[in-house]
Protein backbone atom coordinates (compact mmCIF):
# COMPACT_ATOMS: atom_id res chain seq x y z
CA UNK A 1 4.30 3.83 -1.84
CA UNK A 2 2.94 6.99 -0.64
CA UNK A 3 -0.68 7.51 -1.32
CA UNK A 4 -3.46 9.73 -0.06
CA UNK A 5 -6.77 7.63 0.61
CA UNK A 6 -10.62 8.68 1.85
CA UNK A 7 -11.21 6.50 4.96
CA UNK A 8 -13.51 6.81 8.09
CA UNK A 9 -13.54 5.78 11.15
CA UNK A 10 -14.26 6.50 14.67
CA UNK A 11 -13.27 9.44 17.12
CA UNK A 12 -14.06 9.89 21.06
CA UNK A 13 -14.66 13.43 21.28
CA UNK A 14 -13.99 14.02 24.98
CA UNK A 15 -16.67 15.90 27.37
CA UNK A 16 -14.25 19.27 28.02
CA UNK A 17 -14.38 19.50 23.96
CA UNK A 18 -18.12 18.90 22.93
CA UNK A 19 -18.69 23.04 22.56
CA UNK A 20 -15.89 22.47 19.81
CA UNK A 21 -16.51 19.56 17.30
CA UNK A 22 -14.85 21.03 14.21
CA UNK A 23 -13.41 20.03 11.31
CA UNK A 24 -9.84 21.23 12.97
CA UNK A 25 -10.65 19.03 16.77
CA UNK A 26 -11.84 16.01 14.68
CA UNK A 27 -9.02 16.63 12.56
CA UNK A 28 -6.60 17.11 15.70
CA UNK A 29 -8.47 13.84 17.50
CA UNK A 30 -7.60 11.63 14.52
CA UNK A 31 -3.81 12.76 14.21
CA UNK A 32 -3.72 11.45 17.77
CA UNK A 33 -5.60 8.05 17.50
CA UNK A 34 -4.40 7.38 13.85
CA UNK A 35 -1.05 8.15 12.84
CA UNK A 36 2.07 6.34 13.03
CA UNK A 37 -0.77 3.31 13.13
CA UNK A 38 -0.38 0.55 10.47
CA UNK A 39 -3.19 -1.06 9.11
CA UNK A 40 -3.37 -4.00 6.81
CA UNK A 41 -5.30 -2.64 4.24
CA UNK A 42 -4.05 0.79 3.85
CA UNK A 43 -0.61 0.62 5.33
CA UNK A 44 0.72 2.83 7.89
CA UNK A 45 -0.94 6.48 8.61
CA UNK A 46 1.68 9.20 7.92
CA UNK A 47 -0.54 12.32 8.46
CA UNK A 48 -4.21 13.02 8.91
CA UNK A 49 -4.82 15.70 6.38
CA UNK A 50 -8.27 16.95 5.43
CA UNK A 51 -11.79 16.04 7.57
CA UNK A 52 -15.00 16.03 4.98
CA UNK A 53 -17.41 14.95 7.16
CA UNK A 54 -18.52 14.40 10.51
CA UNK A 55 -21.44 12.41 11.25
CA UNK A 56 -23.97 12.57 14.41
CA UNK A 57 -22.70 12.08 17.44
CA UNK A 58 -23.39 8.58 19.53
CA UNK A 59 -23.19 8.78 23.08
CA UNK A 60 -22.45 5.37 24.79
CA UNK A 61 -23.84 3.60 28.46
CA UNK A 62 -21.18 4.24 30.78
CA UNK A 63 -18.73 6.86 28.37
CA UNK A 64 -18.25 10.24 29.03
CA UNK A 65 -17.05 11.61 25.93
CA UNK A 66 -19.33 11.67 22.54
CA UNK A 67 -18.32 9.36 19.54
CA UNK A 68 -18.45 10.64 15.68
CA UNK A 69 -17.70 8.69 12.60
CA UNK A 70 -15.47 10.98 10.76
CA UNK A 71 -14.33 11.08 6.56
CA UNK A 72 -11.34 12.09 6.04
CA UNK A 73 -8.16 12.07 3.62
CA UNK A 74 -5.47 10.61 4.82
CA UNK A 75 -1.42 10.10 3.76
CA UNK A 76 -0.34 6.40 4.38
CA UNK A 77 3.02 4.59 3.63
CA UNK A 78 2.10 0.92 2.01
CA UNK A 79 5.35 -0.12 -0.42
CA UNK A 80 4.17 -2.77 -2.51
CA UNK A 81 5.78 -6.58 -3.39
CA UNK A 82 8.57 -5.84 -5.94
CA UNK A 83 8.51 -2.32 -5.55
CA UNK A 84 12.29 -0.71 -5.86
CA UNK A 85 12.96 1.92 -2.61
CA UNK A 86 15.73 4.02 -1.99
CA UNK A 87 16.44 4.42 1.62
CA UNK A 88 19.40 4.79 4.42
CA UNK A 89 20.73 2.02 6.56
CA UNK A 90 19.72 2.50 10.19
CA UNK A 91 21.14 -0.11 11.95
CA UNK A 92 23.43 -2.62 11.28
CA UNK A 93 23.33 -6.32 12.76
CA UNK A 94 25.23 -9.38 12.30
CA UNK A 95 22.39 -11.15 10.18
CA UNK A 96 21.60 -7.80 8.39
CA UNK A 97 20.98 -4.08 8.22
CA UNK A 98 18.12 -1.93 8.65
CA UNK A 99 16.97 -0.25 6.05
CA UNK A 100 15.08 3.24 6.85
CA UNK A 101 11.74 3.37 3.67
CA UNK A 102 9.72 6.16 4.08
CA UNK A 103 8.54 5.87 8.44
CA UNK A 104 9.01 2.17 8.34
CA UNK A 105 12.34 0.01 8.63
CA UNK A 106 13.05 -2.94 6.21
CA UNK A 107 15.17 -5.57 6.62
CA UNK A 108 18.19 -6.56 4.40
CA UNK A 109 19.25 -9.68 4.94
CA UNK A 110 23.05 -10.40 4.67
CA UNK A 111 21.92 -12.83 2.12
CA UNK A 112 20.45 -10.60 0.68
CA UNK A 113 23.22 -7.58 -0.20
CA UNK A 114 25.88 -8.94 -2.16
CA UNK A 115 27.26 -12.15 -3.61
CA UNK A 116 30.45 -11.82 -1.53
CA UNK A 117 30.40 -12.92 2.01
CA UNK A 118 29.94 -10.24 4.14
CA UNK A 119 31.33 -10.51 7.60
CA UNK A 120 29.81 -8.31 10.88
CA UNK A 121 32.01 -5.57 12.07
CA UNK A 122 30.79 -4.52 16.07
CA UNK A 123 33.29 -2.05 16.23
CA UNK A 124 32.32 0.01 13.50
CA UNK A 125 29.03 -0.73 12.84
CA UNK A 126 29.63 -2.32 9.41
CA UNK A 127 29.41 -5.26 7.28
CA UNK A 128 32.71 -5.84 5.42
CA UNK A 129 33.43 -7.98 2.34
CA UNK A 130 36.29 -10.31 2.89
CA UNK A 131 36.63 -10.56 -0.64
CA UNK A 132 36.87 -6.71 -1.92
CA UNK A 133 36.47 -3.35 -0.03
CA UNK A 134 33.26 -3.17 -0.06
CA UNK A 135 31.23 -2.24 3.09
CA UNK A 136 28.08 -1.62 4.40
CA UNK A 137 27.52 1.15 7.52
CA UNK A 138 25.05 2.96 9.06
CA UNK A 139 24.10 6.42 7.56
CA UNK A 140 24.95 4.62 3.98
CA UNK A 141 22.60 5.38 0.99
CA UNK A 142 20.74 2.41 -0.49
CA UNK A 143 18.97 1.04 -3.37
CA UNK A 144 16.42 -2.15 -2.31
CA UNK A 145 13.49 -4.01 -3.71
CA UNK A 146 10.56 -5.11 -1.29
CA UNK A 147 10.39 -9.20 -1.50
CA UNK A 148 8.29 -9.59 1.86
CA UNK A 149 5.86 -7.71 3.46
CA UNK A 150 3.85 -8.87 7.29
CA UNK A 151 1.68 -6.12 8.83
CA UNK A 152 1.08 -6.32 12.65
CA UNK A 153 -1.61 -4.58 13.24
CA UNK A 154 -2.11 -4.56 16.57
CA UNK A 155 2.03 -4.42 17.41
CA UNK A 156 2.77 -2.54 14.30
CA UNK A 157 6.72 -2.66 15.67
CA UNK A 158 6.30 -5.94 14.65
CA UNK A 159 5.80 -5.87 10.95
CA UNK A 160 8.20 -7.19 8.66
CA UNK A 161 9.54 -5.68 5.66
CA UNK A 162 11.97 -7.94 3.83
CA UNK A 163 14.39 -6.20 1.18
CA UNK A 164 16.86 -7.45 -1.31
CA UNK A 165 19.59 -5.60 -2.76
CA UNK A 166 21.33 -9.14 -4.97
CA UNK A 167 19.80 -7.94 -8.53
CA UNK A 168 21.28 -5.47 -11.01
CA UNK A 169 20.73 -1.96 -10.13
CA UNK A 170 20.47 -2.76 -6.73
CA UNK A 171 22.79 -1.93 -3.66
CA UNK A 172 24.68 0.74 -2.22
CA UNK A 173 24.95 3.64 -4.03
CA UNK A 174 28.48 4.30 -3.81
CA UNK A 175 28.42 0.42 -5.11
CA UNK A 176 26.50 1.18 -7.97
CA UNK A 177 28.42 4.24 -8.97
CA UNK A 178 31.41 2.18 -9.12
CA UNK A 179 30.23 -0.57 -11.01
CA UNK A 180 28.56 2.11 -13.50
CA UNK A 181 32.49 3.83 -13.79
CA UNK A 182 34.08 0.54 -14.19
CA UNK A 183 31.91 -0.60 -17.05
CA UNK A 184 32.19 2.87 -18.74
CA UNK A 185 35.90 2.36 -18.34
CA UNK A 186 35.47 -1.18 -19.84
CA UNK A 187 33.30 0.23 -22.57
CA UNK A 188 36.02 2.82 -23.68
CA UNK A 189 39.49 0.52 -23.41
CA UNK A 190 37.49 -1.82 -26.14
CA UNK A 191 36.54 1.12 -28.52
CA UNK A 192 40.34 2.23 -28.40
């Protein structure tokens, strides 16, 4: 999910900073252009971290400030297809909840948590089983697996991360915990 990657690209050094093309301004000038930014091949750009090497610079008709291809290591967020997450519910919606993974939201489907229907609470931000007392809130704790993933590049607030929580080992946490107590309980009253 997390991974740190050698990549290079481009930075506009501007004309007020030419006296000062370090490792730290390069450094400094690709934090600014680069993270937060998702990109299909490497996923999205947590944090700059180390610059290895800065080309010549290229100065273009008509562009005041000076343009280096920089190499650099870089921290980027890219969950991968099946991968199990653990995250926090950020928002919750009447087809679904937000799931918070790392600086990216997935989506879990209400389809997609639990076998029982779950019905939208507005007033207090939930999703509520009609069939148990199960619910689902912002702030809870989360255990997912990634089923679809669409990078946006050029809107990367429009990516979609598609999550599942319907297979064993999967859902809330306070869910799991109570499935993992009743079965222990199960276990013991047929041992007696």
């Amino acid at each position: 999910m997390y991974k740190r990657v050698r990549l290079k690209d481009t930075v506009e050094v501007p004309p007020a900073h030419l006296a000062d093309v370090t490792p730290q301004r390069v450094k400094r000038l690709l934090q600014d252009k680069l993270e937060g930014r998702m990109d299909e091949d490497v996923g999205s750009v947590v944090s700059v971290v180390d610059v290895h090497d800065i080309g010549e610079g290229t100065v273009l008709p008509g562009r005041a400030g000076v343009y280096y291809e920089a190499e650099f290591d870089a921290i980027t967020f890219d969950p991968s297809m099946q991968e199990v997450v653990d995250g926090e519910v950020v928002e919750v919606v009447e087809f679904g909840a937000f799931v918070g993974i790392g600086p990216v939201d997935g989506l879990l489907h209400v389809s997609q948590i639990s076998d029982e229907f779950l019905a939208y609470d507005g007033e207090n931000q939930q999703l509520a089983s009609t069939e148990s007392n199960r619910t689902l809130a912002v702030g809870d704790s989360v255990r997912v697996r990634v089923v679809t993933k669409s990078i946006d590049e050029r809107n990367p607030r429009d990516s979609k991360i598609g999550l599942t929580a319907k297979q064993p080992g999967l859902g809330k946490h306070g869910w799991l915990e109570a499935d993992r107590q009743a079965s222990t309980a199960a276990t013991s009253a047929e041992g007696e």
